[in-house]
Protein backbone atom coordinates (compact mmCIF):
# COMPACT_ATOMS: atom_id res chain seq x y z
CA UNK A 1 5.28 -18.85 30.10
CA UNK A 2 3.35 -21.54 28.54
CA UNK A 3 -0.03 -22.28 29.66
CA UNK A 4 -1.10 -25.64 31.09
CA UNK A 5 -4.00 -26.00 28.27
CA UNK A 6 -3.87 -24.23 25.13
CA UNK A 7 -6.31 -21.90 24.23
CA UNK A 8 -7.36 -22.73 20.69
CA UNK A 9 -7.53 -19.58 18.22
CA UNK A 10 -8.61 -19.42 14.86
CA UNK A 11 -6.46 -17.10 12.66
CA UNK A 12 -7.90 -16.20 9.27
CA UNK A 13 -5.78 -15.50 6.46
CA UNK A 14 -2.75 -16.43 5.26
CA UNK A 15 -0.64 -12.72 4.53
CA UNK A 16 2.35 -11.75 6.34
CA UNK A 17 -0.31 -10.74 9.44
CA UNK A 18 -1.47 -13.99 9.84
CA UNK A 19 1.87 -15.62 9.37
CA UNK A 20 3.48 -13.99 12.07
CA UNK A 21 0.24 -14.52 14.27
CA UNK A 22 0.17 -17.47 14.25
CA UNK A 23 3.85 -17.89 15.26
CA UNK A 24 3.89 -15.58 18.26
CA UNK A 25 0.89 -17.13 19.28
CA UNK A 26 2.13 -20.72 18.84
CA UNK A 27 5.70 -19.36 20.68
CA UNK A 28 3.17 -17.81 23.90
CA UNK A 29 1.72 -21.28 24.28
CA UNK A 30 -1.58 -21.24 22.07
CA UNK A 31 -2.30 -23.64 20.01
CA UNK A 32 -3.16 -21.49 16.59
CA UNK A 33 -5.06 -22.66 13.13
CA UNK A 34 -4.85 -20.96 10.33
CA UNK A 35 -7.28 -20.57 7.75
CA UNK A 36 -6.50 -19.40 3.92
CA UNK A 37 -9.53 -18.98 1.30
CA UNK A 38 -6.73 -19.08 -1.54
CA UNK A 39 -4.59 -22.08 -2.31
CA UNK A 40 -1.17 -20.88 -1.24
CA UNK A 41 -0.09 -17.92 1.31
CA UNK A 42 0.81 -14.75 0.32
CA UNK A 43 -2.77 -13.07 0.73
CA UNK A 44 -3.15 -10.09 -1.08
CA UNK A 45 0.42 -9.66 -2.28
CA UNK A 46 -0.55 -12.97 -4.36
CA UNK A 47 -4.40 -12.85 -5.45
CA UNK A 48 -3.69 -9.43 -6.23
CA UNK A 49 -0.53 -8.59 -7.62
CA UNK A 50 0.06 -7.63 -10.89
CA UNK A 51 2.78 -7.34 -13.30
CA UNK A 52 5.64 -4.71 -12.60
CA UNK A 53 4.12 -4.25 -8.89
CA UNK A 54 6.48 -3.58 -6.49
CA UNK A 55 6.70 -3.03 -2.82
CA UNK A 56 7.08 0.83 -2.37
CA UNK A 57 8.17 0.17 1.23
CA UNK A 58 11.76 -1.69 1.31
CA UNK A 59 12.93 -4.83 2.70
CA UNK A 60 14.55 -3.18 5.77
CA UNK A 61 11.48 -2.34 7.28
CA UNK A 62 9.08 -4.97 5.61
CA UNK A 63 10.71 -7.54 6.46
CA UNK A 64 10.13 -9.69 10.05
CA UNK A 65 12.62 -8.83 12.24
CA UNK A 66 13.30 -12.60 13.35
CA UNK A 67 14.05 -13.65 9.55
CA UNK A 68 15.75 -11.25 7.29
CA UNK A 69 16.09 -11.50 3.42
CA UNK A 70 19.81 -12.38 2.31
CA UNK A 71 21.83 -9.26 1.43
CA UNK A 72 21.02 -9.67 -2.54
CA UNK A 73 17.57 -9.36 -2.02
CA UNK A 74 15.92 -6.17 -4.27
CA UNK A 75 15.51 -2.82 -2.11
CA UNK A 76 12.30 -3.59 -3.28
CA UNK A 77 10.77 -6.91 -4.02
CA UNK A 78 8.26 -7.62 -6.58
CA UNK A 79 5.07 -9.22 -5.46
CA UNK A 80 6.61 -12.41 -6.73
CA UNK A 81 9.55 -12.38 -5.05
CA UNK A 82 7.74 -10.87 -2.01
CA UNK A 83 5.85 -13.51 -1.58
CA UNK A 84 8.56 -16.37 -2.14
CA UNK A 85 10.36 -14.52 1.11
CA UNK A 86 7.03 -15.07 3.05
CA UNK A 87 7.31 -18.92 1.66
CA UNK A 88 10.67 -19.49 3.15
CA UNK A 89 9.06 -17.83 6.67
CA UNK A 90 6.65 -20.60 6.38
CA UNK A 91 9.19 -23.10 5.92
CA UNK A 92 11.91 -21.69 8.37
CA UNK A 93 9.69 -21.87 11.36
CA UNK A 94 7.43 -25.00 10.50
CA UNK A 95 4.04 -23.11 10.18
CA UNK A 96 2.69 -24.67 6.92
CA UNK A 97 1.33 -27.61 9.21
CA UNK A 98 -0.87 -25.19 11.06
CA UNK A 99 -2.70 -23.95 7.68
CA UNK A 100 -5.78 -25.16 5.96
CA UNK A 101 -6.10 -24.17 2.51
CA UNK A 102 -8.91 -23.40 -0.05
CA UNK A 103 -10.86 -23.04 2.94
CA UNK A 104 -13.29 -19.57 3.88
CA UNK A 105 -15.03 -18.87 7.04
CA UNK A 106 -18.72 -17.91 5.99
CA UNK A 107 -19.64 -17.40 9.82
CA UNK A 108 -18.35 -16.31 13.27
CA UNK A 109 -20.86 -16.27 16.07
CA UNK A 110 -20.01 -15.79 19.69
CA UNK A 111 -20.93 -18.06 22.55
CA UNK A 112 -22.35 -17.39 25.74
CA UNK A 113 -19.40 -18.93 27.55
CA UNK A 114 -16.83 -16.76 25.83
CA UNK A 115 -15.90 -19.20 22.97
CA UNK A 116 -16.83 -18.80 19.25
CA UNK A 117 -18.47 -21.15 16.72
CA UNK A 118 -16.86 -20.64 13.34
CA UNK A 119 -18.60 -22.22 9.97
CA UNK A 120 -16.03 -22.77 7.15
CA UNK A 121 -16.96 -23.11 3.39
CA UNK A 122 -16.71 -26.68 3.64
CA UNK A 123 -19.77 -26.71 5.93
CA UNK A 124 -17.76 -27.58 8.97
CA UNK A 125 -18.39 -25.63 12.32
CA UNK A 126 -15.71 -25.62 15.39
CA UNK A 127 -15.39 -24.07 18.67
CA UNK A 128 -12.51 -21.65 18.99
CA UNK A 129 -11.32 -19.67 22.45
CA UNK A 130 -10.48 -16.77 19.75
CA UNK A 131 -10.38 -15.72 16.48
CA UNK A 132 -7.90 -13.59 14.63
CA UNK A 133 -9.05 -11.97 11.72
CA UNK A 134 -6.26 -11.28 9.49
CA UNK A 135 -7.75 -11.01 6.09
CA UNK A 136 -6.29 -7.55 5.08
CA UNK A 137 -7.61 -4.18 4.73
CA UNK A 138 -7.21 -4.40 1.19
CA UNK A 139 -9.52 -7.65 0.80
CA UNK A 140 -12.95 -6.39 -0.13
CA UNK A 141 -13.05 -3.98 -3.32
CA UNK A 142 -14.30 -1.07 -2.46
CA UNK A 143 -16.40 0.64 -5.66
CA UNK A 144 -17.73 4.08 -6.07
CA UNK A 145 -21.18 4.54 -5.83
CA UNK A 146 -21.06 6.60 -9.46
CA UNK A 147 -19.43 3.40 -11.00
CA UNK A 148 -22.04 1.46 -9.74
CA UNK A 149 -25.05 3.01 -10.72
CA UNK A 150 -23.85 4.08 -13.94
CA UNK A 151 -22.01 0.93 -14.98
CA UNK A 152 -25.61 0.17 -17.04
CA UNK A 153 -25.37 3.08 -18.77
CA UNK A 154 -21.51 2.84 -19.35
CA UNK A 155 -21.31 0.63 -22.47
CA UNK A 156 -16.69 0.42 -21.56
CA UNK A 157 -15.40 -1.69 -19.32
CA UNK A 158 -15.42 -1.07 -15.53
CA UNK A 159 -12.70 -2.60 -13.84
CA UNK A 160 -11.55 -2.38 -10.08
CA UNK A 161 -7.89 -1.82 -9.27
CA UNK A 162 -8.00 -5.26 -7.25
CA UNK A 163 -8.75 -6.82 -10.76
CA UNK A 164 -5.98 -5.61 -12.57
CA UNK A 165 -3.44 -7.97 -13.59
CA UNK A 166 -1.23 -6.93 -16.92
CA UNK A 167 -1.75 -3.50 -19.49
CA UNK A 168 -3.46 -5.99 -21.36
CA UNK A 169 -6.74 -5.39 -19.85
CA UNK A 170 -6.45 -1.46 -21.00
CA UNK A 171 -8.01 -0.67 -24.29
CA UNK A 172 -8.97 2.87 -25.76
CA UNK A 173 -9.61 5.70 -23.50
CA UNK A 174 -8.74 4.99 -19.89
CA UNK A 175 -10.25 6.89 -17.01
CA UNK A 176 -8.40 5.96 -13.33
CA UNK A 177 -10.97 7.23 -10.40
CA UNK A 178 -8.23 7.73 -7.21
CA UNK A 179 -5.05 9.20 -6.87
CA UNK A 180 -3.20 7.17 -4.58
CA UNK A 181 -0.35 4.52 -5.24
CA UNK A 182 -2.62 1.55 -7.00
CA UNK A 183 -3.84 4.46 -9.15
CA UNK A 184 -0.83 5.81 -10.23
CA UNK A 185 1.21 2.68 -11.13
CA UNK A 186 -2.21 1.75 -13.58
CA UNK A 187 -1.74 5.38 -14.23
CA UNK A 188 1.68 4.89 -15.87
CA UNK A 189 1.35 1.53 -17.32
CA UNK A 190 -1.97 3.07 -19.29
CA UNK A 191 -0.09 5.79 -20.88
CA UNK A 192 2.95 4.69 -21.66
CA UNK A 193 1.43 1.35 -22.96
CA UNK A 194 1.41 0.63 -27.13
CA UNK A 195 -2.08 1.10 -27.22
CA UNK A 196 -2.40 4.58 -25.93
CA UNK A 197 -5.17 6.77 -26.95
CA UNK A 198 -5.84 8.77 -23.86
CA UNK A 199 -5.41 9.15 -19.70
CA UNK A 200 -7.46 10.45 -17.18
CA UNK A 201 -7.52 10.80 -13.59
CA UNK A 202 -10.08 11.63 -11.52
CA UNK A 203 -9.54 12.29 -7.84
CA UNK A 204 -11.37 14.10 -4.64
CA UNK A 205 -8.63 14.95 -2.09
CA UNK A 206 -5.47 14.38 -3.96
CA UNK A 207 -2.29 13.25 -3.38
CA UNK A 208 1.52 13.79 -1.47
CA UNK A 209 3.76 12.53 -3.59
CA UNK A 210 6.96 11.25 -2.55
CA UNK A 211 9.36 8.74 -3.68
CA UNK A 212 10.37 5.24 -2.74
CA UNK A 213 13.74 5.87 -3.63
CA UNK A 214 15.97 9.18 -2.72
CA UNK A 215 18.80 8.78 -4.86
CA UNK A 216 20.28 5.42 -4.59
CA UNK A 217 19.14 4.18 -0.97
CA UNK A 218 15.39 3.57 0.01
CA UNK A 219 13.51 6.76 1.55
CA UNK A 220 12.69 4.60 4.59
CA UNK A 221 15.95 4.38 5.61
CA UNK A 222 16.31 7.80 5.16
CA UNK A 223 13.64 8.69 7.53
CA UNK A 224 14.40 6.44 10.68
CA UNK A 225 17.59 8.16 11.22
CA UNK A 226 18.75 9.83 14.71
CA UNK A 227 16.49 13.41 14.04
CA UNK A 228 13.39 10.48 13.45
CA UNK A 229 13.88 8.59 16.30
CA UNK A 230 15.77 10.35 19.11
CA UNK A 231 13.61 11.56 22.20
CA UNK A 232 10.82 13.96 22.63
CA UNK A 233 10.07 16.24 25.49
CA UNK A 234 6.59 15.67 26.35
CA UNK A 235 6.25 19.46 25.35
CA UNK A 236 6.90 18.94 22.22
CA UNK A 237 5.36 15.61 21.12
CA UNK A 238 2.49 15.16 18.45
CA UNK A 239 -0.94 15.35 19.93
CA UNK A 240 0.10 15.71 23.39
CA UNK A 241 -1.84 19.16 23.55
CA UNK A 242 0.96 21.39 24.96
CA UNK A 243 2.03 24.66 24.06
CA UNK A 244 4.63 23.45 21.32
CA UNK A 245 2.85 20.15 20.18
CA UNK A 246 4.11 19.18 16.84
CA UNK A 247 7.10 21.50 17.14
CA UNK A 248 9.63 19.54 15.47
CA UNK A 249 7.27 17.82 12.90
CA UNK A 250 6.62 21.82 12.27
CA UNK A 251 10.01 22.36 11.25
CA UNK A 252 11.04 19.21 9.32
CA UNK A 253 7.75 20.47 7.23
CA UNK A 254 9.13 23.54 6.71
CA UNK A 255 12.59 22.12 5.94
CA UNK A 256 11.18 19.30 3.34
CA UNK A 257 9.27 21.32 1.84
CA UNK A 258 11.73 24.13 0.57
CA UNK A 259 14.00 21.07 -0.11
CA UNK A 260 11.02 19.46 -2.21
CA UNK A 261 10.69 22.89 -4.17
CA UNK A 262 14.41 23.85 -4.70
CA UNK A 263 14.69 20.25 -6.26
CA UNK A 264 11.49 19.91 -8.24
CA UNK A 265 9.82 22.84 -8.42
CA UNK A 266 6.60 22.21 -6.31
CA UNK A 267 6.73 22.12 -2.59
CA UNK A 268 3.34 20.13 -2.17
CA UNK A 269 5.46 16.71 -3.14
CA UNK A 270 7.69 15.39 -5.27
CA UNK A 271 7.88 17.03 -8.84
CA UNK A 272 4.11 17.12 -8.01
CA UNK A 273 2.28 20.30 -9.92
CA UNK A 274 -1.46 19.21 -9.28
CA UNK A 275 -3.50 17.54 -7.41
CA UNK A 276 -2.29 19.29 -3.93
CA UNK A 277 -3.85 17.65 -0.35
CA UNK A 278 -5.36 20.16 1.91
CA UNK A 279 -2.67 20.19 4.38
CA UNK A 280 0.97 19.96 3.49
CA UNK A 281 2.64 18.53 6.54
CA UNK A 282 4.65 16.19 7.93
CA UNK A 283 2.85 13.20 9.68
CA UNK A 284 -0.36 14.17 8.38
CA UNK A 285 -0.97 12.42 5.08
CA UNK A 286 -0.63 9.09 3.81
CA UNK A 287 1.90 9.55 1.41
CA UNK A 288 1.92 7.95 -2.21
CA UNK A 289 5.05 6.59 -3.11
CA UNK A 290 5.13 5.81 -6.49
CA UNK A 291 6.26 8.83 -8.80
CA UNK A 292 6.22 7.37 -12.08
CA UNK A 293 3.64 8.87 -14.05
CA UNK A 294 4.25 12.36 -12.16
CA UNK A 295 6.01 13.88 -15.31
CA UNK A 296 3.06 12.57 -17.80
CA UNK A 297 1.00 14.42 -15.10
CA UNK A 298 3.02 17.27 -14.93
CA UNK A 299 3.64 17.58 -18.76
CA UNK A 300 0.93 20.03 -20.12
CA UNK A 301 1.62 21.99 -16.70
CA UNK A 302 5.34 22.55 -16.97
CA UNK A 303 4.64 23.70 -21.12
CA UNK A 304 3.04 26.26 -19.67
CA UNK A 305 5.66 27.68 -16.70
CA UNK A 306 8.94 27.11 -18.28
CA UNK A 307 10.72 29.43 -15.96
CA UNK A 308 9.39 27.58 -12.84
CA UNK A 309 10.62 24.09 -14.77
CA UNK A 310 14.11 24.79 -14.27
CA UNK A 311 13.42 24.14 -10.81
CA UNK A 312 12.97 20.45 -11.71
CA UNK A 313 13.99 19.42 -15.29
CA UNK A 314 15.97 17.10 -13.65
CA UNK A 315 13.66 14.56 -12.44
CA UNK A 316 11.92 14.31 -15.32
CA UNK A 317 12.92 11.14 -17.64
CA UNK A 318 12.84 11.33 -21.20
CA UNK A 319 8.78 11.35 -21.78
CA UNK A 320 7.09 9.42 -24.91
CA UNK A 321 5.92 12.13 -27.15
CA UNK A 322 2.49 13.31 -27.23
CA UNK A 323 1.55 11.86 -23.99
CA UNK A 324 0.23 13.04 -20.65
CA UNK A 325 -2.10 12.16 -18.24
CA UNK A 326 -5.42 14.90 -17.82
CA UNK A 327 -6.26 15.08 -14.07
CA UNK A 328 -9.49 16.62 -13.15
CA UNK A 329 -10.29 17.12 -8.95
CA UNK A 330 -13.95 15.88 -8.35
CA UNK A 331 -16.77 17.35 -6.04
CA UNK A 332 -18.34 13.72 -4.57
């Protein structure tokens, strides 16, 4: 029901988060402002996008469920296109009104009534009722301390994944510090790019690869099928302590994982031969779905086991000759 006086909240950012924030709120009766540091919404997917970036999640579960894209629209969007979608959200349902650009809170202090007091860049302070902070967990860079302290010493150029825009900005020998899906796109753009010279990859806890695409339909709507979704006996669900917690998660495992070896010849991911995660399981990792420069990775590992590799010849695309990507596991 709506209420008789509008609590004010401030929403910060201007991603698909704080899109559809400030719409449900707006819907319950609040009256919702938006603020957006950039000069356009999209958040992330647009101040940090680069080229050939794709969403490894597809458009039947990214999408909102109260506007869906038009049947043409890619499995997978680029950022680009990603972003137009969240445009024509904007426009569908009126919220551009409710945003202030080029505007960055520097400040949010609480009251002793409740309220908050909330300085933008522009030097402007207002009272909210609440504040929404939807900036992103990808916003803020993070850096390893290694890079940090060393990057006097280092006479290359250090350059954080959140930075990266085009292959352009790779020259000589590349070194990529992580493993997960960031990492492995820059991964394959760096080695298969004219300039190549050589690829590493330096990572702590590895990787489960898997891929965004399982033969012509999107993994994710593989996965929320019937055996996915249907019920649970309390007995049996994740976490819920009993005798046969995790039972069925237990056995898809088991079943994905001989599936995953009969097909590629590794059953710690997808036509993945390094670079294993400590635990193997269903519902346990965060799983990196992009797979293209697996067989670079792969490539000095499968010269070397060629009866294994007729496991999973089959996923491998034609490679550019006489390059690979070195991965080494590291101890900090």
């Amino acid at each position: 029901a709506a209420m008789a006086s509008p609590s004010t909240v401030l929403v910060i950012g201007a991603g698909p988060s704080g899109l559809v924030c400030a719409k449900t709120l707006r819907e319950h009766g609040f009256s919702p402002v938006v603020v957006e540091a950039d000069s356009d919404i999209g958040g992330t997917f647009r101040n940090k996008s680069y080229d050939q970036g794709h969403l490894v999640s597809s458009k039947y579960i990214t999408a909102f469920s109260d506007f869906r894209p038009p049947a043409d629209f890619p499995d997978h969007p680029s950022m680009t296109e990603y972003v137009e979608y969240l445009k024509q959200y904007v426009d569908k349902f009126s919220l551009r009104e409710l945003i202030r650009f080029n505007c960055r809170v520097s400040q949010v202090e609480e009251q002793k009534d409740g309220t908050y007091a909330v300085t933008t860049s522009d030097d402007k302070t207002a009272q909210y009722d609440a504040v929404a902070v939807c900036s992103g967990v990808h916003n803020v860079p993070r850096i390893p301390k290694l890079c940090a302290s060393g990057a006097q010493q280092f006479t290359g150029k250090i350059l954080h994944s959140s930075q990266y825009r085009s292959v352009d900005q790779l020259e000589g020998r590349v070194l990529i510090v992580g493993s997960q899906e960031t990492a492995m796109d820059i991964a394959y753009f760096a080695v298969t790019r004219p300039g190549y010279v050589s690829v590493d990859m330096a990572y702590r806890r590895g990787w489960l690869s898997i891929p965004h695409v399982l033969g012509t339909k999107p993994l994710d709507t593989h996965i929320t099928n019937l055996f996915e979704c249907c019920y649970q006996h309390r007995w049996i669900e994740q976490g819920s302590g009993a005798l046969l917690s995790g039972f069925k998660w237990a056995v898809a495992t088991w079943f994905i994982r001989l599936g995953l070896y009969l097909g590629t010849g590794s059953s710690v991911g997808y036509n993945q031969w390094t670079g294993r995660v400590t635990h193997v399981k269903r519902g346990y990792n965060y799983i990196t779905k992009s797979t293209a420069a697996q067989p670079y990775i792969n490539a000095p590992l499968k010269a070397r086991r060629p009866i294994r590799r007729l496991f999973g010849g089959w996923v491998d695309n034609p490679l550019l000759p006489g390059r690979s990507i070195a991965t080494h596991r590291a101890s900090v």
